[in-house]
N, C-alpha and C. Protein backbone atom coordinates (compact mmCIF):
# COMPACT_ATOMS: atom_id res chain seq x y z
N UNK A 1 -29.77 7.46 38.24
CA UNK A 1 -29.81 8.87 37.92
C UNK A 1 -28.40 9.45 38.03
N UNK A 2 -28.08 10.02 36.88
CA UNK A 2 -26.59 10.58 37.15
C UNK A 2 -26.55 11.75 37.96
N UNK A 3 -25.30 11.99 38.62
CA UNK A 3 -25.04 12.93 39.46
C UNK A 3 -25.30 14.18 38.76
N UNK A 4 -25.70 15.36 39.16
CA UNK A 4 -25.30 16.51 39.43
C UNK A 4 -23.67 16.94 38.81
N UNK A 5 -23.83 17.58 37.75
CA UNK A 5 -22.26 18.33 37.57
C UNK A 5 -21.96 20.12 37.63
N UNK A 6 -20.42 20.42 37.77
CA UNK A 6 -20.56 21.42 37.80
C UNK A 6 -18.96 22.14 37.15
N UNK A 7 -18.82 22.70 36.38
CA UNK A 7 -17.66 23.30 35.85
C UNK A 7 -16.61 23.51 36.77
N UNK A 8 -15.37 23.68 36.27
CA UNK A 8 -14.30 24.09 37.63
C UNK A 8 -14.38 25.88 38.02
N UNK A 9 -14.64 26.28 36.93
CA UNK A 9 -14.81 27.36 36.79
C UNK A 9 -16.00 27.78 38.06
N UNK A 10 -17.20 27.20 37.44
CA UNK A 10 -18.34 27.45 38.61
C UNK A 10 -18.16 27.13 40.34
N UNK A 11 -17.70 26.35 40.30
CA UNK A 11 -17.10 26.01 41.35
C UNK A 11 -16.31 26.86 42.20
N UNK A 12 -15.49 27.39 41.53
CA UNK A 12 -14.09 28.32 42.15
C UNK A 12 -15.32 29.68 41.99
N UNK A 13 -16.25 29.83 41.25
CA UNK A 13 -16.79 31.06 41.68
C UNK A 13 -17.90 30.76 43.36
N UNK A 14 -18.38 29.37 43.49
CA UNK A 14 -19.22 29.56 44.23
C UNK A 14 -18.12 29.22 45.59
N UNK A 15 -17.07 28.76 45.55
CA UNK A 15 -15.79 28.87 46.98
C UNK A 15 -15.51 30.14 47.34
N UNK A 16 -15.45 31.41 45.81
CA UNK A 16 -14.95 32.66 46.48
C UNK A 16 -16.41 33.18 47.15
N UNK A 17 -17.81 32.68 46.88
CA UNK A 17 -18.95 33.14 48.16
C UNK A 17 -18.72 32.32 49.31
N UNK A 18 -18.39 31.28 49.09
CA UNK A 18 -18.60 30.70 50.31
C UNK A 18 -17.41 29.06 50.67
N UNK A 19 -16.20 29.99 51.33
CA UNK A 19 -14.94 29.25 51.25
C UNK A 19 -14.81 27.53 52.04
N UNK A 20 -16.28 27.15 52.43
CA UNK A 20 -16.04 26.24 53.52
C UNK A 20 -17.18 25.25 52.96
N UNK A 21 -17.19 25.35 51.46
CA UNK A 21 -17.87 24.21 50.96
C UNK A 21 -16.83 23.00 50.75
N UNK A 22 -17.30 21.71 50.78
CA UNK A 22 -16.24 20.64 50.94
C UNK A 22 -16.02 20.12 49.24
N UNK A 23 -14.62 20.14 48.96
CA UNK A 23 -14.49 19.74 47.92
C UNK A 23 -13.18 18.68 47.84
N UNK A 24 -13.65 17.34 47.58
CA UNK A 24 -13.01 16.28 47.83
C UNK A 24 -12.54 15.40 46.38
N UNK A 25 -11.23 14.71 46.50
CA UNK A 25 -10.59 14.31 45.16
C UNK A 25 -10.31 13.23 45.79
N UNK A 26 -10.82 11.89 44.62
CA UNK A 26 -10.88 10.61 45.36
C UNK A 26 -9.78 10.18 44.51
N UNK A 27 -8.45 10.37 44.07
CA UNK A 27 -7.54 9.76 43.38
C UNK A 27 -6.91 9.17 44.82
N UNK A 28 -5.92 8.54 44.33
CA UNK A 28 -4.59 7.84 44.99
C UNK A 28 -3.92 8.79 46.14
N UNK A 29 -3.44 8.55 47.25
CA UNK A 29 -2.81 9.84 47.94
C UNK A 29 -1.42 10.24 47.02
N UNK A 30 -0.73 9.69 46.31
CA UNK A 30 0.76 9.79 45.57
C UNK A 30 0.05 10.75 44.72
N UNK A 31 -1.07 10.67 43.93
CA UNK A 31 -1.63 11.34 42.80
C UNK A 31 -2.12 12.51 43.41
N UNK A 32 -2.57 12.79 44.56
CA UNK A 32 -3.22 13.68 45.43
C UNK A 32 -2.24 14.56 45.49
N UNK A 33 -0.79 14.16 46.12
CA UNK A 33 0.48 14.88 46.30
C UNK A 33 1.18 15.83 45.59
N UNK A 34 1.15 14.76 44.48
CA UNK A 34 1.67 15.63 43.29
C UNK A 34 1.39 16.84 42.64
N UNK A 35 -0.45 16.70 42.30
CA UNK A 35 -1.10 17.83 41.95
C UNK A 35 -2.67 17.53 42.78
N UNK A 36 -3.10 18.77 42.94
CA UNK A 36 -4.42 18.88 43.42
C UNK A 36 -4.96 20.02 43.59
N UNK A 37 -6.28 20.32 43.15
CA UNK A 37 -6.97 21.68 43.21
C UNK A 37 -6.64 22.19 44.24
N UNK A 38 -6.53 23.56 44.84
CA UNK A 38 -6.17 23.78 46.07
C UNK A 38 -7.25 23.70 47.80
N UNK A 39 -8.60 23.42 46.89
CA UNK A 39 -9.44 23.75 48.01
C UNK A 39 -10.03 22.34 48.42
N UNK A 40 -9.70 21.66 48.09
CA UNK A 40 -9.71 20.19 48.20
C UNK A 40 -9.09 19.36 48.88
N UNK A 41 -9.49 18.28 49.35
CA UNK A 41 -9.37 16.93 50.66
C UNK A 41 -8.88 15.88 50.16
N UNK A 42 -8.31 14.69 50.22
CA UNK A 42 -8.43 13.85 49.51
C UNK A 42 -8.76 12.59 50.32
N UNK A 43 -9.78 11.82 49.79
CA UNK A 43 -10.53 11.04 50.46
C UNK A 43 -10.52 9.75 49.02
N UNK A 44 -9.24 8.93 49.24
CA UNK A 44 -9.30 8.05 48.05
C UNK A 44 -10.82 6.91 47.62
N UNK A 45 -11.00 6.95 46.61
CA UNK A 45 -12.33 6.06 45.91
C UNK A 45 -12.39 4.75 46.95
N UNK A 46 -11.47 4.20 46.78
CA UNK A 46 -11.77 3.28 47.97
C UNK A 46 -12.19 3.13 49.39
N UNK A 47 -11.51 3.93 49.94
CA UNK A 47 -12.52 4.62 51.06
C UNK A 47 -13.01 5.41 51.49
N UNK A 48 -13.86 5.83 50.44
CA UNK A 48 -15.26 6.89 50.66
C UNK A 48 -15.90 6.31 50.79
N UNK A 49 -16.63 7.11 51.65
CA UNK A 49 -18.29 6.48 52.78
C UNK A 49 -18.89 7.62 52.96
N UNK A 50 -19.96 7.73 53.51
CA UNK A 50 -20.78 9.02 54.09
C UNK A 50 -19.35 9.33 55.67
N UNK A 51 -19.27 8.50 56.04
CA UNK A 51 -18.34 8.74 57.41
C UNK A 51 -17.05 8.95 57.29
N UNK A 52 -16.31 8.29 55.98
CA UNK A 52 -14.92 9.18 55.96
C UNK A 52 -14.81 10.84 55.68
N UNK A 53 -16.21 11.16 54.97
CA UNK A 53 -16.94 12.36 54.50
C UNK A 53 -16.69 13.06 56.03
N UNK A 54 -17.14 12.58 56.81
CA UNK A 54 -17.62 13.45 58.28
C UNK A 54 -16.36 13.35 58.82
N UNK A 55 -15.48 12.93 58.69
CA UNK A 55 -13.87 12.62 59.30
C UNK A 55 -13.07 13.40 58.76
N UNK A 56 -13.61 14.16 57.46
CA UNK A 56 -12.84 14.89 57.12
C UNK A 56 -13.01 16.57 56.64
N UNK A 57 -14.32 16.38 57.63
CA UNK A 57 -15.12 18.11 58.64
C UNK A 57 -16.00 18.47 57.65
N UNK A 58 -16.93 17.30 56.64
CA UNK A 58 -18.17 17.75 56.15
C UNK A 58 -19.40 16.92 56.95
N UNK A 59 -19.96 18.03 57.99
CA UNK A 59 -21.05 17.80 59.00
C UNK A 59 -21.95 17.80 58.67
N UNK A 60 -22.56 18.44 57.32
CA UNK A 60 -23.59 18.83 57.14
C UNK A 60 -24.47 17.94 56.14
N UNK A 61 -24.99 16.49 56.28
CA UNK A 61 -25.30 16.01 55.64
C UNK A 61 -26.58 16.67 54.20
N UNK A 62 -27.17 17.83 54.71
CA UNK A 62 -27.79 17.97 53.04
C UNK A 62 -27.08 19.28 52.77
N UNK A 63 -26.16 19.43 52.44
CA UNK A 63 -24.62 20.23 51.66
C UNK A 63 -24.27 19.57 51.05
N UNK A 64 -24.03 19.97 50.08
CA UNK A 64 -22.94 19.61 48.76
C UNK A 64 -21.72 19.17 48.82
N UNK A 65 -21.72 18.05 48.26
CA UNK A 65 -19.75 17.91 48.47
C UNK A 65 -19.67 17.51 46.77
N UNK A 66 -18.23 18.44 46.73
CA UNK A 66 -17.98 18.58 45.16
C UNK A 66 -16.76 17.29 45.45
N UNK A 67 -16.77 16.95 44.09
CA UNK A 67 -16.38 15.31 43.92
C UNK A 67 -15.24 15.53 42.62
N UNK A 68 -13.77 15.61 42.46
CA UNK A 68 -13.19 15.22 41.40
C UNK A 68 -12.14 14.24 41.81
N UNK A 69 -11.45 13.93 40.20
CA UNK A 69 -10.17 12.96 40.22
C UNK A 69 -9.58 13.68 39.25
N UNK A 70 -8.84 12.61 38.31
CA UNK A 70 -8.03 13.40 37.44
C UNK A 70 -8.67 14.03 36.71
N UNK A 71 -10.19 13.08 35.81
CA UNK A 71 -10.22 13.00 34.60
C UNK A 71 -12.40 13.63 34.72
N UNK A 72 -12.48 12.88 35.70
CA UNK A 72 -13.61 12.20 35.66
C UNK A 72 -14.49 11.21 36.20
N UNK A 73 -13.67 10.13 35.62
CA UNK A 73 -14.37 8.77 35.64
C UNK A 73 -14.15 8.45 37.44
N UNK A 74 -13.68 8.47 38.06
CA UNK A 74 -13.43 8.02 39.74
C UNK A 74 -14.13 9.19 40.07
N UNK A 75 -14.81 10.26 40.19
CA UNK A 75 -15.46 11.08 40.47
C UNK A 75 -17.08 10.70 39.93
N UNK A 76 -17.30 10.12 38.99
CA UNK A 76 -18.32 9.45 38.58
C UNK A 76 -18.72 8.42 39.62
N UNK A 77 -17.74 7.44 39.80
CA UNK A 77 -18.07 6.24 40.41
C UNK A 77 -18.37 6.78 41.92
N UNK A 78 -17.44 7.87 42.90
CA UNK A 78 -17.82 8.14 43.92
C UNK A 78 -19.40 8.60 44.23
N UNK A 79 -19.44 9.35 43.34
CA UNK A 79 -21.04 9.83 43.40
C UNK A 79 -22.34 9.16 43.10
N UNK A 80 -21.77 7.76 41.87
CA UNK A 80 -22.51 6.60 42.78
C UNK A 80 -22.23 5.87 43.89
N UNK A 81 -21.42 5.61 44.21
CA UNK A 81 -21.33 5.41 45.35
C UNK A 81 -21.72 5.92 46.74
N UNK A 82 -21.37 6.77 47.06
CA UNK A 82 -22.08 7.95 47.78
C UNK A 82 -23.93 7.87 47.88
N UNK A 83 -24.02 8.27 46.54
CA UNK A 83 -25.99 7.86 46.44
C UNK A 83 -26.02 6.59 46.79
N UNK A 84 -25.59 5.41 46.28
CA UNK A 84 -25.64 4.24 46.79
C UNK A 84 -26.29 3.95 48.65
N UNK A 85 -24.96 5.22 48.96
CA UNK A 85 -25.35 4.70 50.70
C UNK A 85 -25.97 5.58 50.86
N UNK A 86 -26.50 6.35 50.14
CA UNK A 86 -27.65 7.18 50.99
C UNK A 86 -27.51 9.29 50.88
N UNK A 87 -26.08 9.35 50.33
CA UNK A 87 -25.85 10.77 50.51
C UNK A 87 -26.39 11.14 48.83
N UNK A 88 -26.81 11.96 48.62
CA UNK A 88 -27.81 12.80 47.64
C UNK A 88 -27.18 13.89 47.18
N UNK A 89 -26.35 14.47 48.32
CA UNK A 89 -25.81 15.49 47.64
C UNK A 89 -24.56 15.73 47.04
N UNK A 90 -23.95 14.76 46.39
CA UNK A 90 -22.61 14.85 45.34
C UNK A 90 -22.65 15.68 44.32
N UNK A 91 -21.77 16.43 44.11
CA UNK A 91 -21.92 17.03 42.70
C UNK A 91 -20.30 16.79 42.43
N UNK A 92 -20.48 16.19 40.44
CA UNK A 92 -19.37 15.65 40.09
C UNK A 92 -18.92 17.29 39.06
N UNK A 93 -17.42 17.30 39.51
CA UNK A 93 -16.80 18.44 39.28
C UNK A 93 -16.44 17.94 37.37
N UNK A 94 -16.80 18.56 36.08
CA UNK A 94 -16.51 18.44 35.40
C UNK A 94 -15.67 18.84 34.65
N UNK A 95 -14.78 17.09 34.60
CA UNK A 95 -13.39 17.29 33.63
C UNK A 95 -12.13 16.98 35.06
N UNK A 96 -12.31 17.09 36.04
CA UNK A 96 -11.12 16.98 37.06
C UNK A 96 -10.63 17.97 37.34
N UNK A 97 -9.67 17.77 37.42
CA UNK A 97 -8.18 17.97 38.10
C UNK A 97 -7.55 18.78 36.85
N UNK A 98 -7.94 17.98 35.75
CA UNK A 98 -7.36 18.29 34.75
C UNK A 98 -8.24 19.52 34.12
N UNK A 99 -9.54 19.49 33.96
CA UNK A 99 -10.09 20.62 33.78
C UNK A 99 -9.87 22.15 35.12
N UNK A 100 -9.61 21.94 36.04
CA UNK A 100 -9.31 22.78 37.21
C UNK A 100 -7.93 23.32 36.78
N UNK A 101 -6.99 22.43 36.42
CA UNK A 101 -5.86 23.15 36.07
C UNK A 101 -5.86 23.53 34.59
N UNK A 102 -6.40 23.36 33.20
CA UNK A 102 -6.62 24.24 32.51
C UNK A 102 -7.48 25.41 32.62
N UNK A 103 -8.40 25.33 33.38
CA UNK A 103 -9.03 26.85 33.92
C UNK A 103 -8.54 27.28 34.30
N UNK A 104 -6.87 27.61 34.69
CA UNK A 104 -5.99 28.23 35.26
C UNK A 104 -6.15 28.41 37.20
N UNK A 105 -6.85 27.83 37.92
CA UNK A 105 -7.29 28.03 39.24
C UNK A 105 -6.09 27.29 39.99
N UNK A 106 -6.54 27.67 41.29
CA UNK A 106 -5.34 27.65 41.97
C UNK A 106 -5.03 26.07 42.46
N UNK A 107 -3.79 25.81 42.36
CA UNK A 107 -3.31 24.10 42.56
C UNK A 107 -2.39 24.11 43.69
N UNK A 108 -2.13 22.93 44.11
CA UNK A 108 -0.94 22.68 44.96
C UNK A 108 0.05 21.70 44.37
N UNK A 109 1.18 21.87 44.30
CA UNK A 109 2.21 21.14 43.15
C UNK A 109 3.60 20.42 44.64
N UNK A 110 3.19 19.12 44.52
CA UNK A 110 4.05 18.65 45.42
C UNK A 110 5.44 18.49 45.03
N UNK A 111 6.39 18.04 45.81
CA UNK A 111 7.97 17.72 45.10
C UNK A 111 7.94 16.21 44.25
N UNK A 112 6.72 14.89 44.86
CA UNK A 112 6.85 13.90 44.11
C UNK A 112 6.65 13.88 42.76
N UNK A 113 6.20 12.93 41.99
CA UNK A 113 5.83 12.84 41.01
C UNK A 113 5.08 11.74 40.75
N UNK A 114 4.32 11.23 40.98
CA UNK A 114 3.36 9.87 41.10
C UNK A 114 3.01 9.63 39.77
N UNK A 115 2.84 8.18 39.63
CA UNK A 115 2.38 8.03 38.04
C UNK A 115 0.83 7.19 38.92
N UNK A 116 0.05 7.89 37.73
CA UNK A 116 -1.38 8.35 37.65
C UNK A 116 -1.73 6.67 37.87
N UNK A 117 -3.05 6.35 38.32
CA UNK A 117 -3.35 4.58 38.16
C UNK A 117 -3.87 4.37 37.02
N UNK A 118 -4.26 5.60 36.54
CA UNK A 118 -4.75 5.37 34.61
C UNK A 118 -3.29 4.44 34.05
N UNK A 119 -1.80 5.08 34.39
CA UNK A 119 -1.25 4.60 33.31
C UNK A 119 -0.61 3.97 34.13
N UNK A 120 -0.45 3.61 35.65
CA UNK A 120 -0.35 2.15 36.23
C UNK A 120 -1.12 1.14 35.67
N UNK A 121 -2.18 1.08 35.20
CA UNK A 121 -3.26 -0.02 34.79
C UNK A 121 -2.74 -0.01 33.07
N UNK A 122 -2.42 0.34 32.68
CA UNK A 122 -1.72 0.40 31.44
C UNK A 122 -0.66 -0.16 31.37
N UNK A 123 0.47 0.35 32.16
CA UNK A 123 2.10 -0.36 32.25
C UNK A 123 1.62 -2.00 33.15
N UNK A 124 0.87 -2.19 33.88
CA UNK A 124 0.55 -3.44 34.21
C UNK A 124 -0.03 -4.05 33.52
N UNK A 125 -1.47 -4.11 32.74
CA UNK A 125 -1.91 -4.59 31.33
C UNK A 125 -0.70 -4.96 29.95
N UNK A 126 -0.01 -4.20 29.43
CA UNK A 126 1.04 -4.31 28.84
C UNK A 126 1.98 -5.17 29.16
N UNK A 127 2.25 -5.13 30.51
CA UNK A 127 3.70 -6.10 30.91
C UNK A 127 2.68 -7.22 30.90
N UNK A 128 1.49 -7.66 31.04
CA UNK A 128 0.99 -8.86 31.09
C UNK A 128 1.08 -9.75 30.13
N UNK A 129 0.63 -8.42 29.00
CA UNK A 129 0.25 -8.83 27.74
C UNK A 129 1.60 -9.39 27.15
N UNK A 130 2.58 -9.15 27.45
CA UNK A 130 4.14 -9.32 26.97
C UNK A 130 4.49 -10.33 27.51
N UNK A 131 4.52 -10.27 28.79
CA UNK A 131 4.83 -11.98 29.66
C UNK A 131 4.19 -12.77 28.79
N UNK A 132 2.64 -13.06 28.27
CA UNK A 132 2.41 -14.08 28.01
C UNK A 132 2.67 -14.74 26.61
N UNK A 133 2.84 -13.52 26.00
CA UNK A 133 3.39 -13.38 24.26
C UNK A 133 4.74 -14.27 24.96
N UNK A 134 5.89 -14.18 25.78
CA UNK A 134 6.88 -14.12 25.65
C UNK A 134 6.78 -15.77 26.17
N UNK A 135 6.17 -16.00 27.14
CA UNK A 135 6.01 -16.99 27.78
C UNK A 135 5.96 -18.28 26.94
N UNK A 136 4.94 -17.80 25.84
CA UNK A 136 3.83 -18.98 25.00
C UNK A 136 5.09 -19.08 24.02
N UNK A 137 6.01 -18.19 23.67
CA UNK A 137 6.70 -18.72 22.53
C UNK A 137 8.36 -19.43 22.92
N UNK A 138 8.42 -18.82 24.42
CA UNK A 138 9.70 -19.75 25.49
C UNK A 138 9.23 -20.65 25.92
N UNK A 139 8.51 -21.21 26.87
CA UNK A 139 7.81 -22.52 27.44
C UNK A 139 6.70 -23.19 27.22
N UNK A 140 5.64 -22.63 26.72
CA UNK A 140 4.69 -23.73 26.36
C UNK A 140 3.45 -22.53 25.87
N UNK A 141 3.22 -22.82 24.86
CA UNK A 141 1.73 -22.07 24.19
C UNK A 141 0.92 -21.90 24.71
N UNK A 142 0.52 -22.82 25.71
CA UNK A 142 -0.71 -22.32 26.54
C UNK A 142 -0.88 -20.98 27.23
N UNK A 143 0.82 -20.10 27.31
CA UNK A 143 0.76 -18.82 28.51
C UNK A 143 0.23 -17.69 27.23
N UNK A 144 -0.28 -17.97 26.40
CA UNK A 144 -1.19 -17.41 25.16
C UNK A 144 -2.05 -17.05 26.02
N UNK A 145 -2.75 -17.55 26.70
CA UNK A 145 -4.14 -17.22 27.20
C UNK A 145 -4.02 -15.74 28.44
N UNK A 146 -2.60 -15.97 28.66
CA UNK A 146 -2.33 -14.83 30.16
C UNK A 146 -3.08 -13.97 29.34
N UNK A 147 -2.17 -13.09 28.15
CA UNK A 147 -2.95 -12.26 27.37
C UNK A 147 -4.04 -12.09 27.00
N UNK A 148 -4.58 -13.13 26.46
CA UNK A 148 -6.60 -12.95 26.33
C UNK A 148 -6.92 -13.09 26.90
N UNK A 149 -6.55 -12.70 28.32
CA UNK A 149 -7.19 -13.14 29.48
C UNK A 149 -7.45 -11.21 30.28
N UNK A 150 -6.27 -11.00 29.67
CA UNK A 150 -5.57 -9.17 29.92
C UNK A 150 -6.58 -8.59 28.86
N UNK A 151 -6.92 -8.89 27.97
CA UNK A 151 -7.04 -8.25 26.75
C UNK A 151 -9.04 -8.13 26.81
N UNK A 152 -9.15 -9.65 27.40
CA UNK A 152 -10.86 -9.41 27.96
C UNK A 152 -10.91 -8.51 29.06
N UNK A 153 -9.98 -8.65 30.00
CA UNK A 153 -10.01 -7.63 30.95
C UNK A 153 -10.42 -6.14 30.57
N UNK A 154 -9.45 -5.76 29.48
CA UNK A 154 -9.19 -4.42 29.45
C UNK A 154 -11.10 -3.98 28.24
N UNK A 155 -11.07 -5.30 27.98
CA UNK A 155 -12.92 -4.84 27.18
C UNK A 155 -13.49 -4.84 27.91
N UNK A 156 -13.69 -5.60 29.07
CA UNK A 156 -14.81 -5.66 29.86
C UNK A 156 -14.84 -4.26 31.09
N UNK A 157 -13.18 -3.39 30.67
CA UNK A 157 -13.59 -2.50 31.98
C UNK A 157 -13.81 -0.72 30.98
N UNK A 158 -13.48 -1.10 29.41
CA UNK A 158 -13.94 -0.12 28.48
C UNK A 158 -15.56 -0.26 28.17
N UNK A 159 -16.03 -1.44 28.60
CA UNK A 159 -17.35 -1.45 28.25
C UNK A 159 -18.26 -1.04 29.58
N UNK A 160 -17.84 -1.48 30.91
CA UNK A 160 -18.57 -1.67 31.88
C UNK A 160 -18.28 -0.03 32.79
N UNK A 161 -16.61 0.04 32.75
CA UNK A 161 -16.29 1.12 33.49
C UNK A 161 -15.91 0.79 34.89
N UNK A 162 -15.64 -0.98 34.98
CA UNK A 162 -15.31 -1.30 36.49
C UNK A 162 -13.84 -1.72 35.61
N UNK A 163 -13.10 -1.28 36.44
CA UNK A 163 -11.41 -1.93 36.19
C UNK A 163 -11.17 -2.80 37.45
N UNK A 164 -10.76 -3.70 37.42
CA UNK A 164 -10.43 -4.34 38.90
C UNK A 164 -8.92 -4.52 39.02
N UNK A 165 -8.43 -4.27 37.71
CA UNK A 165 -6.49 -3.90 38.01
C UNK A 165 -6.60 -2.44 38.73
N UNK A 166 -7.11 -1.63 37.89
CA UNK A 166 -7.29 -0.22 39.33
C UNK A 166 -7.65 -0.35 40.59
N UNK A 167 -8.16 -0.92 40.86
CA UNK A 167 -8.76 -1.28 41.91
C UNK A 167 -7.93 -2.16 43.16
N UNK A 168 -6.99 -2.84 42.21
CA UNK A 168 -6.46 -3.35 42.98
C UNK A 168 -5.38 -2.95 43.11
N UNK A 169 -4.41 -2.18 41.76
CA UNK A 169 -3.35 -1.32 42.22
C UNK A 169 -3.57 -0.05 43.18
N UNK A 170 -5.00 0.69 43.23
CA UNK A 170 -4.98 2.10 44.12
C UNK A 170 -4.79 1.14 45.90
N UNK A 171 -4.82 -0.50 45.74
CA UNK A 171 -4.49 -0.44 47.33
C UNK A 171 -3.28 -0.87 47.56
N UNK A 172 -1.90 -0.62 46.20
CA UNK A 172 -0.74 -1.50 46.74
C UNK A 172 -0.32 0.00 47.53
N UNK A 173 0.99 -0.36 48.20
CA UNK A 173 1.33 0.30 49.37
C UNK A 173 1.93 1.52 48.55
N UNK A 174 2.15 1.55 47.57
CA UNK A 174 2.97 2.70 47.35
C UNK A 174 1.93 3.91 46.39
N UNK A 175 0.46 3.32 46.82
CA UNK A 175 -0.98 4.60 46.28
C UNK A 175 -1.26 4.70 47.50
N UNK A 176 -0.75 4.58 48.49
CA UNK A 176 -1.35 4.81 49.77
C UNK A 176 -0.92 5.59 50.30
N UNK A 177 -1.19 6.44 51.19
CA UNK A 177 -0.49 7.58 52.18
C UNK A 177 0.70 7.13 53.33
């Protein structure tokens, strides 16, 4: 059953009733830094639980916790996740980060500049895809396959919606806090 959604707009109207609803953004902490709604936590996709939830002063297990990322899609997956272990009440903020800041609402704009893991998983897919082009036609044809190997990757995570290069870049040290 899909989550629960809710506009940024709606949202920022139901914070000005009631300022101490929890609203949490599961991107990267570098991505967190840079830009982020202002009324928001950041509790990266990887480690969200019902208990990093409570670690980060939402007590109230049947309350709402509003859920974005940049785009979407990692705000999707938290809120299965979340139901997964048991919490019910996610609601996925629609459109992100990115819809929050075209609704004009209020942001926090850090001095870094983090590049997003959308287009980390892109500049890493690409350089793969190039090593092996480059590889197969300098040392031996077989490094042909690095690439269709990148190239099934990148179908199987447009079809499925699991990336496991994201997944594994949001834990190198420099998406981390």
């Amino acid at each position: 059953m899909p989550s629960p959604q809710i506009s940024p707009a709606e949202l920022a109207a139901r914070l000005a009733q009631d300022s101490g609803l929890t609203v949490i953004d599961v991107r990267t902490p570098g991505e967190f830094a840079e830009l982020h709604a202002a009324p928001a936590k950041n509790i990266p996709l990887p480690d969200l639980t019902p208990s990093t939830l409570a670690d980060a002063g939402h007590h109230a297990p049947d309350a709402p916790v509003y859920v974005l990322c940049q785009s979407g899609a990692r705000a999707a997956k938290a809120c299965e996740r979340l139901a997964g272990a048991g919490f019910d009440h996610a609601v996925l903020v629609s459109g992100g980060t990115e819809a929050w800041v075209a609704a004009g609402l209020p942001v926090v704009r850090g001095a870094t500049r983090a590049i997003s893991l959308e287009r980390q998983v892109r500049i890493g897919a690409g350089a793969l895809v190039l090593l092996g082009v480059v590889l197969s036609q300098a040392l031996h044809p077989g490094f042909v396959w690095l690439s269709g190997f990148v190239g099934a990757g990148l179908v199987f995570a447009g079809a499925t919606g699991f990336c496991g290069m994201a997944l594994l870049l949001a834990k190198a040290p420099w998406n981390r806090a």
